[in-house]
C-alpha atoms as a PDB file:
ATOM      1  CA  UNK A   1      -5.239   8.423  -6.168  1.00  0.00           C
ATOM      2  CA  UNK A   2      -5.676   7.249  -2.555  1.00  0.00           C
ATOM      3  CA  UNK A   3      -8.358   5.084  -3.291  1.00  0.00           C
ATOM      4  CA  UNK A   4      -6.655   3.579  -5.413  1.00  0.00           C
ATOM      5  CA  UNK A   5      -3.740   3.122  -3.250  1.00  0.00           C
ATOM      6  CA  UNK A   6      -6.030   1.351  -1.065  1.00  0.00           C
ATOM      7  CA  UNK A   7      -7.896  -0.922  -3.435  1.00  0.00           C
ATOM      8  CA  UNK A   8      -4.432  -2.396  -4.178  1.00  0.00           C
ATOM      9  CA  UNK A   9      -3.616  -2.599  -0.728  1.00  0.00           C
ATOM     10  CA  UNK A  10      -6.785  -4.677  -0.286  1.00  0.00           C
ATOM     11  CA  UNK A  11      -6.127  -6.836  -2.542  1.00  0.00           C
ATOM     12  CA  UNK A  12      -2.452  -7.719  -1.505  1.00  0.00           C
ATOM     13  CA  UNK A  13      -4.019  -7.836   2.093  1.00  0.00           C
ATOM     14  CA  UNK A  14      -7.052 -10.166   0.995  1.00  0.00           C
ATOM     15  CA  UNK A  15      -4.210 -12.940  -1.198  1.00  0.00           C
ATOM     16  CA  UNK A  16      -2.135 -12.889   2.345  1.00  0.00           C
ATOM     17  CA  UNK A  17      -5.063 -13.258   5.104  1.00  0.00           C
ATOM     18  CA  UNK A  18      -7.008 -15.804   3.193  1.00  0.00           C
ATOM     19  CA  UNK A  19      -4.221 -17.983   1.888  1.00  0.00           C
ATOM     20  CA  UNK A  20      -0.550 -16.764   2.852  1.00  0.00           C
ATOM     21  CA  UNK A  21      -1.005 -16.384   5.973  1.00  0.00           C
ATOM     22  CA  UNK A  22      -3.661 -19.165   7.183  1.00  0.00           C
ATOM     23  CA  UNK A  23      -1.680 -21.938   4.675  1.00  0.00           C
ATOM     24  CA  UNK A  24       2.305 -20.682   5.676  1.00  0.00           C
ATOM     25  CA  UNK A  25       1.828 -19.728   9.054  1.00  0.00           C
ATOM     26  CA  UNK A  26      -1.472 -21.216  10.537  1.00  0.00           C
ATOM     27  CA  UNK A  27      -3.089 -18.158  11.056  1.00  0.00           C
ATOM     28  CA  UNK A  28      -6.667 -19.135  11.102  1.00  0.00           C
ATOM     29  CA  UNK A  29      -7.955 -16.148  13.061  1.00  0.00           C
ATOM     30  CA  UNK A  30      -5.939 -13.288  11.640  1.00  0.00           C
ATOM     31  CA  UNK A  31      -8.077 -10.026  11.359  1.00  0.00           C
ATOM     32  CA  UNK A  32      -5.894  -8.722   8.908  1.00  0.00           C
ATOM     33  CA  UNK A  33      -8.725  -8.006   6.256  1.00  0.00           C
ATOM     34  CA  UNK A  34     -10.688  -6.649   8.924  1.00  0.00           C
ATOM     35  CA  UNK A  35      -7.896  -4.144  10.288  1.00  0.00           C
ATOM     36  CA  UNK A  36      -8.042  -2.458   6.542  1.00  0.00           C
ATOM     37  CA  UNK A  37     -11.496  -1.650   7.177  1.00  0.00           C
ATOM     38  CA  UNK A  38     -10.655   0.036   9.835  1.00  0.00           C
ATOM     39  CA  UNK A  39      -7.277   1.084   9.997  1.00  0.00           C
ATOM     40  CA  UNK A  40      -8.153   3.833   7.441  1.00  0.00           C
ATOM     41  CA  UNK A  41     -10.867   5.462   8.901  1.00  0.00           C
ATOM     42  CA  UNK A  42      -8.657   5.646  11.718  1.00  0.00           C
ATOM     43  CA  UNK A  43      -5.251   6.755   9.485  1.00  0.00           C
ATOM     44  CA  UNK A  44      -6.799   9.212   7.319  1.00  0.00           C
ATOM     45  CA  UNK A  45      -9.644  10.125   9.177  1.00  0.00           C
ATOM     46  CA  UNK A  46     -13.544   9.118   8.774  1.00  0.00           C
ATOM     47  CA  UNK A  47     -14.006  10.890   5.452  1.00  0.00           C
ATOM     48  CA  UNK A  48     -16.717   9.853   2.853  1.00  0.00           C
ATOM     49  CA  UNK A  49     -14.308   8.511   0.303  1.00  0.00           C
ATOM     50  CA  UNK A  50     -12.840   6.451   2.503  1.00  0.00           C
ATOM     51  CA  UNK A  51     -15.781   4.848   4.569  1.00  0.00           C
ATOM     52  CA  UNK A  52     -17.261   3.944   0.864  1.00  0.00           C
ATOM     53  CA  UNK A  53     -14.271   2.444   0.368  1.00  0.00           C
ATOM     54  CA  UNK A  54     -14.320   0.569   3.042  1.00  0.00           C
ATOM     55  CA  UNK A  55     -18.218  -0.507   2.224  1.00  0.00           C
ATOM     56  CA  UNK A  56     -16.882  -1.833  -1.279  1.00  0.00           C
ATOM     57  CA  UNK A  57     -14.144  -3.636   0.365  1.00  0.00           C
ATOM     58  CA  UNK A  58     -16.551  -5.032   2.680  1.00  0.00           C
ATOM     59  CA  UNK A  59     -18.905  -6.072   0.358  1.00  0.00           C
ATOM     60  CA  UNK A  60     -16.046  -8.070  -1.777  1.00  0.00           C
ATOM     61  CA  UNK A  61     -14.882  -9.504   1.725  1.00  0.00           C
ATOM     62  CA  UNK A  62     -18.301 -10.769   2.308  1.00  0.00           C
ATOM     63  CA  UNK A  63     -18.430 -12.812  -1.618  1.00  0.00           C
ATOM     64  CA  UNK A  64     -15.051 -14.124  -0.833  1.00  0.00           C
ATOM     65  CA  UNK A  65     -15.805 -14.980   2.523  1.00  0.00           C
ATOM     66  CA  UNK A  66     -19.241 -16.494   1.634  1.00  0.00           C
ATOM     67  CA  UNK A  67     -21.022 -14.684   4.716  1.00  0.00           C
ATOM     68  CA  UNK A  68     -24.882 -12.979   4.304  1.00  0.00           C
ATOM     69  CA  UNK A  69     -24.813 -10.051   2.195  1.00  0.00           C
ATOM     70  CA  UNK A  70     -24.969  -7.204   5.053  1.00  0.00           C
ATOM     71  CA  UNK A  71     -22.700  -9.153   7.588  1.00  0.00           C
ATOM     72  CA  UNK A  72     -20.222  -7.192   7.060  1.00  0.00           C
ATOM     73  CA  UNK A  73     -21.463  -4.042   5.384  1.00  0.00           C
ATOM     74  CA  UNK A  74     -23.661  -2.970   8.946  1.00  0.00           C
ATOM     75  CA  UNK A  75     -21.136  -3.399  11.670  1.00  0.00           C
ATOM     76  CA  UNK A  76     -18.949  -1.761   8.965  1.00  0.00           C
ATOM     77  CA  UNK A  77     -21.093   1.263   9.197  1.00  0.00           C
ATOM     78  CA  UNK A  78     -21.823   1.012  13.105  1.00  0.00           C
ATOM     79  CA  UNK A  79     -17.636   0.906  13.849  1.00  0.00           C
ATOM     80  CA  UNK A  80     -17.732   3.698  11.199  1.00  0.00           C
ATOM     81  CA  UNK A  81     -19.784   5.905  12.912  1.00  0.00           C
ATOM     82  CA  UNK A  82     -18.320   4.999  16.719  1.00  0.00           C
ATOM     83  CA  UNK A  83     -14.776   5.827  14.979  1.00  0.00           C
ATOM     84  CA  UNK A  84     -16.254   9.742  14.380  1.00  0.00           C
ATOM     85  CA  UNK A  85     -17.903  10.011  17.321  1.00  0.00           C
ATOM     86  CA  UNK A  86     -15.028   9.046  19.039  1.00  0.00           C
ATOM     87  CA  UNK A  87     -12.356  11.304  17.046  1.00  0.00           C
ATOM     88  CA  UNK A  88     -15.167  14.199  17.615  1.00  0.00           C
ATOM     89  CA  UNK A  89     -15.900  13.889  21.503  1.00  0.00           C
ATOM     90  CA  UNK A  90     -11.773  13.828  21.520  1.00  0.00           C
ATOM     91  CA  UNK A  91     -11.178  16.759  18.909  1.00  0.00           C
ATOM     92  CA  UNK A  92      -8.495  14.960  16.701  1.00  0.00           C
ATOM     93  CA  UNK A  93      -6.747  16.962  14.541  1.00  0.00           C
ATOM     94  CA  UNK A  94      -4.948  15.130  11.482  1.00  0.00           C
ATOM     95  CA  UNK A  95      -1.998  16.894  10.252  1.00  0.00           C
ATOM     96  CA  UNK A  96      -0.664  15.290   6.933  1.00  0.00           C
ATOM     97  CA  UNK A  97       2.316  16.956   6.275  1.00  0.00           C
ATOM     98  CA  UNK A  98       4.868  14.547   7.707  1.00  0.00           C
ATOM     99  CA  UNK A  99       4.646  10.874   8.208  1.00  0.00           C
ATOM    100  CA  UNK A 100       3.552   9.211  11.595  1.00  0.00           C
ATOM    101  CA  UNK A 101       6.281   8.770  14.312  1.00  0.00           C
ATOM    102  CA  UNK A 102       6.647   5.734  15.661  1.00  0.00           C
ATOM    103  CA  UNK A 103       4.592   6.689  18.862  1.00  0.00           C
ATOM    104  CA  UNK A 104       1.480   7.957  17.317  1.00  0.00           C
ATOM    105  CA  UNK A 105       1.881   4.470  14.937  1.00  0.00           C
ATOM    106  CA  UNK A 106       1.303   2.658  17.773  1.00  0.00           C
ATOM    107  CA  UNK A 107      -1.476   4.140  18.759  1.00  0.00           C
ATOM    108  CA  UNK A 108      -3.261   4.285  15.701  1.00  0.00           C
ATOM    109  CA  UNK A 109      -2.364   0.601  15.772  1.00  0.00           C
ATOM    110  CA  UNK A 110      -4.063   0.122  19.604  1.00  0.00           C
ATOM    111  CA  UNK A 111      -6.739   2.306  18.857  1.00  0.00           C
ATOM    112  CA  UNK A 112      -7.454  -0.101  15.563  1.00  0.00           C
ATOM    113  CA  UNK A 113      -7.352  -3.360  17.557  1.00  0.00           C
ATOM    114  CA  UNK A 114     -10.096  -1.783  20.059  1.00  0.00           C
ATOM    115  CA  UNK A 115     -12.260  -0.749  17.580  1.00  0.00           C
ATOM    116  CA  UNK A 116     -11.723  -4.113  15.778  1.00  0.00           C
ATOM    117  CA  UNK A 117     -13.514  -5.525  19.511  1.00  0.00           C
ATOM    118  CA  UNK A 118     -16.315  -3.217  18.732  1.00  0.00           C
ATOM    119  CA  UNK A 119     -16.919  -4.525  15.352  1.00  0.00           C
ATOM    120  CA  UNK A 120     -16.801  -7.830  16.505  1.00  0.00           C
ATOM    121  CA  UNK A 121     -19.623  -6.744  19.136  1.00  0.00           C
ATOM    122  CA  UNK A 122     -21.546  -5.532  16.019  1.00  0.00           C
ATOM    123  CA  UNK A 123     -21.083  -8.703  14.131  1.00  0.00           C
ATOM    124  CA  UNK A 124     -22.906 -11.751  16.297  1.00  0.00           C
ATOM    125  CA  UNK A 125     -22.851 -14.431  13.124  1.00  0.00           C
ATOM    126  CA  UNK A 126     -20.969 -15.479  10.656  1.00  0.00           C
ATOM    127  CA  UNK A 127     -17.330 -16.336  10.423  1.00  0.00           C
ATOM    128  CA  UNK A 128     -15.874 -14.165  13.014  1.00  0.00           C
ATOM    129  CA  UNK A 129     -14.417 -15.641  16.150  1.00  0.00           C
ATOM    130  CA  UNK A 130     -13.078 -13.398  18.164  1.00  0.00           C
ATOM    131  CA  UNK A 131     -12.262 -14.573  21.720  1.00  0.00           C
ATOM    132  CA  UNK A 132     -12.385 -11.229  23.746  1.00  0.00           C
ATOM    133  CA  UNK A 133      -9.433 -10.402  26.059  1.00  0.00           C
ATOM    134  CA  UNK A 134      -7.288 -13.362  24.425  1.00  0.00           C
ATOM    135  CA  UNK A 135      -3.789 -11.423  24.921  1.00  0.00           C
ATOM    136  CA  UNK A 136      -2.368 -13.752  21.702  1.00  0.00           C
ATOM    137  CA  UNK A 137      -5.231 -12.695  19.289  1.00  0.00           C
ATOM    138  CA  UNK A 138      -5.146  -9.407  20.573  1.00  0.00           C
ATOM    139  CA  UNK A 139      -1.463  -9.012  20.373  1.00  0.00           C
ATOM    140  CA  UNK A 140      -1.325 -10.669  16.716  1.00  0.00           C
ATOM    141  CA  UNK A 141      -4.245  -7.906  15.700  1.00  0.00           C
ATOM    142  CA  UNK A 142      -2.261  -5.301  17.246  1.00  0.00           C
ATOM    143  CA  UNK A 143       1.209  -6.018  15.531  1.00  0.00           C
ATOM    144  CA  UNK A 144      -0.774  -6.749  11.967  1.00  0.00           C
ATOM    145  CA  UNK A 145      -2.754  -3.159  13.054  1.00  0.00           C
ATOM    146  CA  UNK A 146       1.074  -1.672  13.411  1.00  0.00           C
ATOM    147  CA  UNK A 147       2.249  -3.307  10.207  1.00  0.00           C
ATOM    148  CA  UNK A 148      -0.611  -1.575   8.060  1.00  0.00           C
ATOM    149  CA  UNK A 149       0.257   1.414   9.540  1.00  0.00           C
ATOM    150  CA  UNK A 150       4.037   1.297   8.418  1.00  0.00           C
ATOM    151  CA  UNK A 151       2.658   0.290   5.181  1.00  0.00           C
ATOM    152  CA  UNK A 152       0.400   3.399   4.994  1.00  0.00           C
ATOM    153  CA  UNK A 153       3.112   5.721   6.304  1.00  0.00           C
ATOM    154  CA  UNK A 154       5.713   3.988   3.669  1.00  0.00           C
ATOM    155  CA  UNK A 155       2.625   4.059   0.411  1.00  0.00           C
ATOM    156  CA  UNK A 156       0.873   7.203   0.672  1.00  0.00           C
ATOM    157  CA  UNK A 157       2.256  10.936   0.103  1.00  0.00           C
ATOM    158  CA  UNK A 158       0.649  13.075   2.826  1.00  0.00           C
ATOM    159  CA  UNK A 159       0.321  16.557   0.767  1.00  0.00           C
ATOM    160  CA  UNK A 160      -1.292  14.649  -2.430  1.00  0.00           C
ATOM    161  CA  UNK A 161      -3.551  11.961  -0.831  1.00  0.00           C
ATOM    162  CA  UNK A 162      -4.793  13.935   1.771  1.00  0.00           C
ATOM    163  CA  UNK A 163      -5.450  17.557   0.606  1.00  0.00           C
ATOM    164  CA  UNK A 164      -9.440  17.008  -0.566  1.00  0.00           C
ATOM    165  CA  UNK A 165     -11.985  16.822   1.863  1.00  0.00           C
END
């Protein structure tokens, strides 16, 4: 049921980064489809469900973003495997039986924006333009980080999407 949680979430995200927000609000470089690949792995932990969901998804971002079929797919895969390194070497512990405070929200939503840096070091060509240590594009990535993270806390039922391993 989670994944398919997601998939709509993608969806809804994928209508507002590519023509909400870039046509309403001249967002050119929000990272907002970017953020749910990562923002998962990060929320629910780097399970194998979820990092093939977040291959599909990066697959259908590449079509619809006309890049080179593996532009997205490999530093998908290289932030995937940083992300459980990093929650290994730092023994995180999920516990899914009450929603994220506001505290730990925003540092699942920090923690997203950094890793969104090292997927942008992993992805060299394309349509990507990240200006590193731009403190409006990394404050925009952070707050639309934080917003998917209220989403997830508000959309998914701890006990039910989060009991199989």
């Amino acid at each position: 049921m989670a994944e398919i949680k997601l998939f709509i979430i993608f969806l809804i995200v994928l209508v507002l980064d590519g023509f909400v927000l870039s046509a309403f609000f001249g967002l050119r470089n929000s990272s907002l489809s970017l953020l749910l690949l990562v923002v998962p792995l990060l929320y629910m932990g780097p399970k194998i469900q979820f990092v093939a969901c977040g291959l599909f998804f990066s697959v259908i971002l590449e079509m619809s973003k006309g890049i080179g079929l593996g532009g997205l797919v490999l530093p998908f895969l290289f932030t995937s495997v940083a992300i459980y390194l990093t929650q290994r070497f730092l023994d995180i512990q999920y516990t899914y039986d009450a929603r994220f405070g506001l505290g730990k929200s925003v540092l699942i939503a920090l923690m997203s924006a950094v890793f969104i840096y090292v997927f942008s070091f992993f992805y060299k060509q394309g349509g990507l333009n990240i200006e590193y240590f731009n403190p409006v594009i990394g404050l925009t990535m952070v707050l639309e980080a934080l917003a998917l993270v209220l989403l997830f806390n508000i959309v998914f039922d701890k006990k039910s999407d989060y009991a199989r391993i």
